[in-house]
N, C-alpha and C. Protein backbone atom coordinates (compact mmCIF):
# COMPACT_ATOMS: atom_id res chain seq x y z
N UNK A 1 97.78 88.81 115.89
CA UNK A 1 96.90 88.86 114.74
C UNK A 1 95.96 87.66 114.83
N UNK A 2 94.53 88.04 114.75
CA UNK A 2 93.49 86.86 114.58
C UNK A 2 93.60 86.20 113.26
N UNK A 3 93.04 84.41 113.79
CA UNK A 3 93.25 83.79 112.41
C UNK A 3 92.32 84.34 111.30
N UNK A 4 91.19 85.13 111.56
CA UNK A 4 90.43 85.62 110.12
C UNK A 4 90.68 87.40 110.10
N UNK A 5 91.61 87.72 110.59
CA UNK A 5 92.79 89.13 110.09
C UNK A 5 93.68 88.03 109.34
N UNK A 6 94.70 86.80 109.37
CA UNK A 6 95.40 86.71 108.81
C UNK A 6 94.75 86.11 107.59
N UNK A 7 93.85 85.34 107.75
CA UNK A 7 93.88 85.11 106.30
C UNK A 7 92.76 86.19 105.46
N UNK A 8 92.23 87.25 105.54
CA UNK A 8 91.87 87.98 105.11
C UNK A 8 92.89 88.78 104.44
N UNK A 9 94.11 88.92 105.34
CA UNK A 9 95.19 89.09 104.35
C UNK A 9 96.21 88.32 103.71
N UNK A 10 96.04 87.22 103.71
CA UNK A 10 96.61 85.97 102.98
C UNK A 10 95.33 86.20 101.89
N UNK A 11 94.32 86.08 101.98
CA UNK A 11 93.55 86.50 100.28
C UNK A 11 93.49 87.75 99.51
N UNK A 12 94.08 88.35 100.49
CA UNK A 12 94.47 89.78 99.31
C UNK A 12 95.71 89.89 98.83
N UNK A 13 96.43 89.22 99.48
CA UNK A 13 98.15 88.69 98.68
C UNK A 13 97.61 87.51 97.28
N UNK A 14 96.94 86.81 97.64
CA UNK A 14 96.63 85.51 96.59
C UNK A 14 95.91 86.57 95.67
N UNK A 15 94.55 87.33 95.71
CA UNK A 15 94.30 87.93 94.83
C UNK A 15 95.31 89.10 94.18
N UNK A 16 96.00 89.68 94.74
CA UNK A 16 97.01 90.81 94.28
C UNK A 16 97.88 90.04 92.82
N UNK A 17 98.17 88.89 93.73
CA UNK A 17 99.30 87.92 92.53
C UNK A 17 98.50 87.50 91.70
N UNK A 18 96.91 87.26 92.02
CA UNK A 18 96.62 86.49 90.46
C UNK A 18 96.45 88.06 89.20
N UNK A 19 96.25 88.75 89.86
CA UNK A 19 96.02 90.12 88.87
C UNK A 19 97.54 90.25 88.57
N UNK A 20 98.36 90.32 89.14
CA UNK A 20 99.94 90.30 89.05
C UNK A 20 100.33 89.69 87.71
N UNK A 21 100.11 88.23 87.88
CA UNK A 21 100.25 87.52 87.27
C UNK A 21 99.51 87.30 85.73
N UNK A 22 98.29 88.11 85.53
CA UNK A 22 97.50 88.35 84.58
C UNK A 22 97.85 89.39 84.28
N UNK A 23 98.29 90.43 84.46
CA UNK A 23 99.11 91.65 83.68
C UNK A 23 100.29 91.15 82.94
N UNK A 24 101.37 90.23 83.90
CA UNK A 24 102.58 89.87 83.60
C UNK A 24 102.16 89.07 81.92
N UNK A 25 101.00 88.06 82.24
CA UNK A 25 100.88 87.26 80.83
C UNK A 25 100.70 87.86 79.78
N UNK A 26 99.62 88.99 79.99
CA UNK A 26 98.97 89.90 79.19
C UNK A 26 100.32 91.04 78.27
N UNK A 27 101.06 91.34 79.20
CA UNK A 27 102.37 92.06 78.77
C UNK A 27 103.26 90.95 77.75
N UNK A 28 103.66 89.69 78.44
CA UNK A 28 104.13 88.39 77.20
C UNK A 28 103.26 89.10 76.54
N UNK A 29 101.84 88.73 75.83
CA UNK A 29 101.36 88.16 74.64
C UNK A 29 101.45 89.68 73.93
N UNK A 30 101.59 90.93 74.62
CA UNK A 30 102.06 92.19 73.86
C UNK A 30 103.51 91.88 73.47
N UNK A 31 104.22 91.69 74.04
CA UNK A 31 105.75 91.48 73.62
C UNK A 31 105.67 90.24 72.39
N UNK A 32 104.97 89.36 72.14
CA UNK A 32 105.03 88.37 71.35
C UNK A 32 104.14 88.89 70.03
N UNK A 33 103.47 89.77 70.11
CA UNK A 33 102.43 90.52 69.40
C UNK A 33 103.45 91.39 68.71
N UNK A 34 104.10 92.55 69.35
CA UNK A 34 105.32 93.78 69.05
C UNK A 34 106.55 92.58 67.79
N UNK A 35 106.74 91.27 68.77
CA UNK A 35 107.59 90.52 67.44
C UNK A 35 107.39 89.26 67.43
N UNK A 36 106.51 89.15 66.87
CA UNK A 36 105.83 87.82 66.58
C UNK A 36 106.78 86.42 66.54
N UNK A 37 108.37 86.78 65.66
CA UNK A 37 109.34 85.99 65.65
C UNK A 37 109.68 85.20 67.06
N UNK A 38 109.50 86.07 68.14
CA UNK A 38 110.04 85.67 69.39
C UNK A 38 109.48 84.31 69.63
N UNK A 39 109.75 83.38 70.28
CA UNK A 39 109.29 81.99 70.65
C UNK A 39 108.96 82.65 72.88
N UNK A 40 108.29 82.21 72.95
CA UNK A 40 107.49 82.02 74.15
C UNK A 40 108.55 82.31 75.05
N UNK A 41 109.56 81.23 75.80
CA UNK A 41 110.49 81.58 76.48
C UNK A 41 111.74 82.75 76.22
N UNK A 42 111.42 83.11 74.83
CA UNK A 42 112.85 84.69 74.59
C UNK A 42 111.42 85.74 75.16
N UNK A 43 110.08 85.84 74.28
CA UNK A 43 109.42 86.61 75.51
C UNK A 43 110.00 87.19 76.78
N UNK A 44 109.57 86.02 77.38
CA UNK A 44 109.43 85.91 78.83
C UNK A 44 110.67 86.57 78.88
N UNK A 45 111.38 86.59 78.70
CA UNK A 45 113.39 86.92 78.86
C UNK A 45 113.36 88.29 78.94
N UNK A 46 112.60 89.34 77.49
CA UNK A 46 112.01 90.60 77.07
C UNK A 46 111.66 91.18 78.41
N UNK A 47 110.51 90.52 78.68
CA UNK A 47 109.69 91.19 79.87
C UNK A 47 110.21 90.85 81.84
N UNK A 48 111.19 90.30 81.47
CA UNK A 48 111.70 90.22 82.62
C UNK A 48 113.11 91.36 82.48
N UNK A 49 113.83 91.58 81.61
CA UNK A 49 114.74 92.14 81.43
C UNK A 49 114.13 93.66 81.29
N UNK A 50 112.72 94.14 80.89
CA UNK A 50 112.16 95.18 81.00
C UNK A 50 111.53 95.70 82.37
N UNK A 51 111.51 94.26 83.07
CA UNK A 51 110.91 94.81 84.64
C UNK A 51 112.14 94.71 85.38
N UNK A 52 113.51 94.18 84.92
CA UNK A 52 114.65 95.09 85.87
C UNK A 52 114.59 96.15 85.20
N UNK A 53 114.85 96.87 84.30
CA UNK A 53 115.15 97.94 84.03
C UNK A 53 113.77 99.09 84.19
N UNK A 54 112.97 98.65 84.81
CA UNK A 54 112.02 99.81 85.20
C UNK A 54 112.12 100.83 86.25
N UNK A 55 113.42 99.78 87.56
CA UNK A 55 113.67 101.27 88.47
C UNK A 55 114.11 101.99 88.01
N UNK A 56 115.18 102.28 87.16
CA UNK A 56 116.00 103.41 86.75
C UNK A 56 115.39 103.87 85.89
N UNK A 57 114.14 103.18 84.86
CA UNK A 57 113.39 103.95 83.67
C UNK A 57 112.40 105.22 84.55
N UNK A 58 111.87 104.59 85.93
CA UNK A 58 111.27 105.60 86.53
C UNK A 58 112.54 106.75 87.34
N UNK A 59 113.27 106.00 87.54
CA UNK A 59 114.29 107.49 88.23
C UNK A 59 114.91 108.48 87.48
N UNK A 60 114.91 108.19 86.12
CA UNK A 60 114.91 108.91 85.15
C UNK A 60 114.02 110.10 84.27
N UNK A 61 112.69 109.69 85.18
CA UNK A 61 111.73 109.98 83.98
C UNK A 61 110.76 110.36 84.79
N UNK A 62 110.75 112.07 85.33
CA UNK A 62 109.89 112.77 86.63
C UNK A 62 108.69 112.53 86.17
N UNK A 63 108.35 111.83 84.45
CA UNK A 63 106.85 112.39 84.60
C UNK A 63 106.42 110.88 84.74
N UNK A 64 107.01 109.68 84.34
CA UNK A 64 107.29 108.22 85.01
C UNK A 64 106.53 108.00 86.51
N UNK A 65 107.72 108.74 87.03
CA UNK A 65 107.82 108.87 88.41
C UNK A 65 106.53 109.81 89.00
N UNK A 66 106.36 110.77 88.69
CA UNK A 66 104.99 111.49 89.41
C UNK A 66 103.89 110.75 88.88
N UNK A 67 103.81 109.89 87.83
CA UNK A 67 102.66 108.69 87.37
C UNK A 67 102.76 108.20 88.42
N UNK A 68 103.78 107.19 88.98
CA UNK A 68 103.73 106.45 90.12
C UNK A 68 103.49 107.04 91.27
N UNK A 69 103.96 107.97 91.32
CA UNK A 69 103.28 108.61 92.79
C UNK A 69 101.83 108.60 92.43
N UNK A 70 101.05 109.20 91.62
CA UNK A 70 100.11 109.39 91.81
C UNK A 70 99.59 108.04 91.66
N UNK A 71 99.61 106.90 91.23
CA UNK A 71 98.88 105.70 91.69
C UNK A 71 98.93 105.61 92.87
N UNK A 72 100.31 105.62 93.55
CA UNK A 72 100.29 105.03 94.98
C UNK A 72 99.48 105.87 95.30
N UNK A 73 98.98 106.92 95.65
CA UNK A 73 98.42 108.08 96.17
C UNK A 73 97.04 107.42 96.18
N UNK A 74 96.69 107.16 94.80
CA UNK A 74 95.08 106.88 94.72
C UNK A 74 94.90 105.40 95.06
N UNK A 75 96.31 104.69 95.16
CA UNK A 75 95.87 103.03 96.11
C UNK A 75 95.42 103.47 97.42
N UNK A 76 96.33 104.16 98.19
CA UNK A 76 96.41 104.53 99.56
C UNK A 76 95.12 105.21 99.87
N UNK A 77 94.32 105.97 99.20
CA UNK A 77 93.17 106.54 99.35
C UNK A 77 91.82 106.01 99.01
N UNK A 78 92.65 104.45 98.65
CA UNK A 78 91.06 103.82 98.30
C UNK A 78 91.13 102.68 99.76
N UNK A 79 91.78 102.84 100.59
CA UNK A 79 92.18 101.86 101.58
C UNK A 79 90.81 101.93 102.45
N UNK A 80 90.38 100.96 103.13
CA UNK A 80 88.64 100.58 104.01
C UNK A 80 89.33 101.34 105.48
């Protein structure tokens, strides 16, 4: 791999996580919004304990699950 292949994809990992990471916050300030009572770090606790329990919420839930397929579908088809 050439050094400007690797870091062309070393900046689409850095950009992936900052959007990552701006959903993740954005989801806190909904969870802190849904119960205002919560203090910042029980949040964070909420939404981490909701993103383990998302594999099995999608293996449960065909119409979940064909959502996700069809994103991946339309990531994979927007590929250069």
């Amino acid at each position: 791999m050439t050094k400007d292949m690797n870091q062309s994809i070393t900046g689409n990992v850095i950009h992936a996580s900052e959007i990552c990471g701006k959903q993740l916050s954005d989801f806190i300030e909904y969870v802190l919004d849904v119960d205002p009572e919560l203090k910042s770090p029980e949040a964070i606790m909420v939404v981490a304990s909701i993103l383990n329990q998302l594999p099995s919420a999608f293996a449960n839930n065909p119409d979940m699950l064909s959502d996700l397929q069809k994103t991946c579908k339309t990531v994979k088809q927007r590929r250069k």
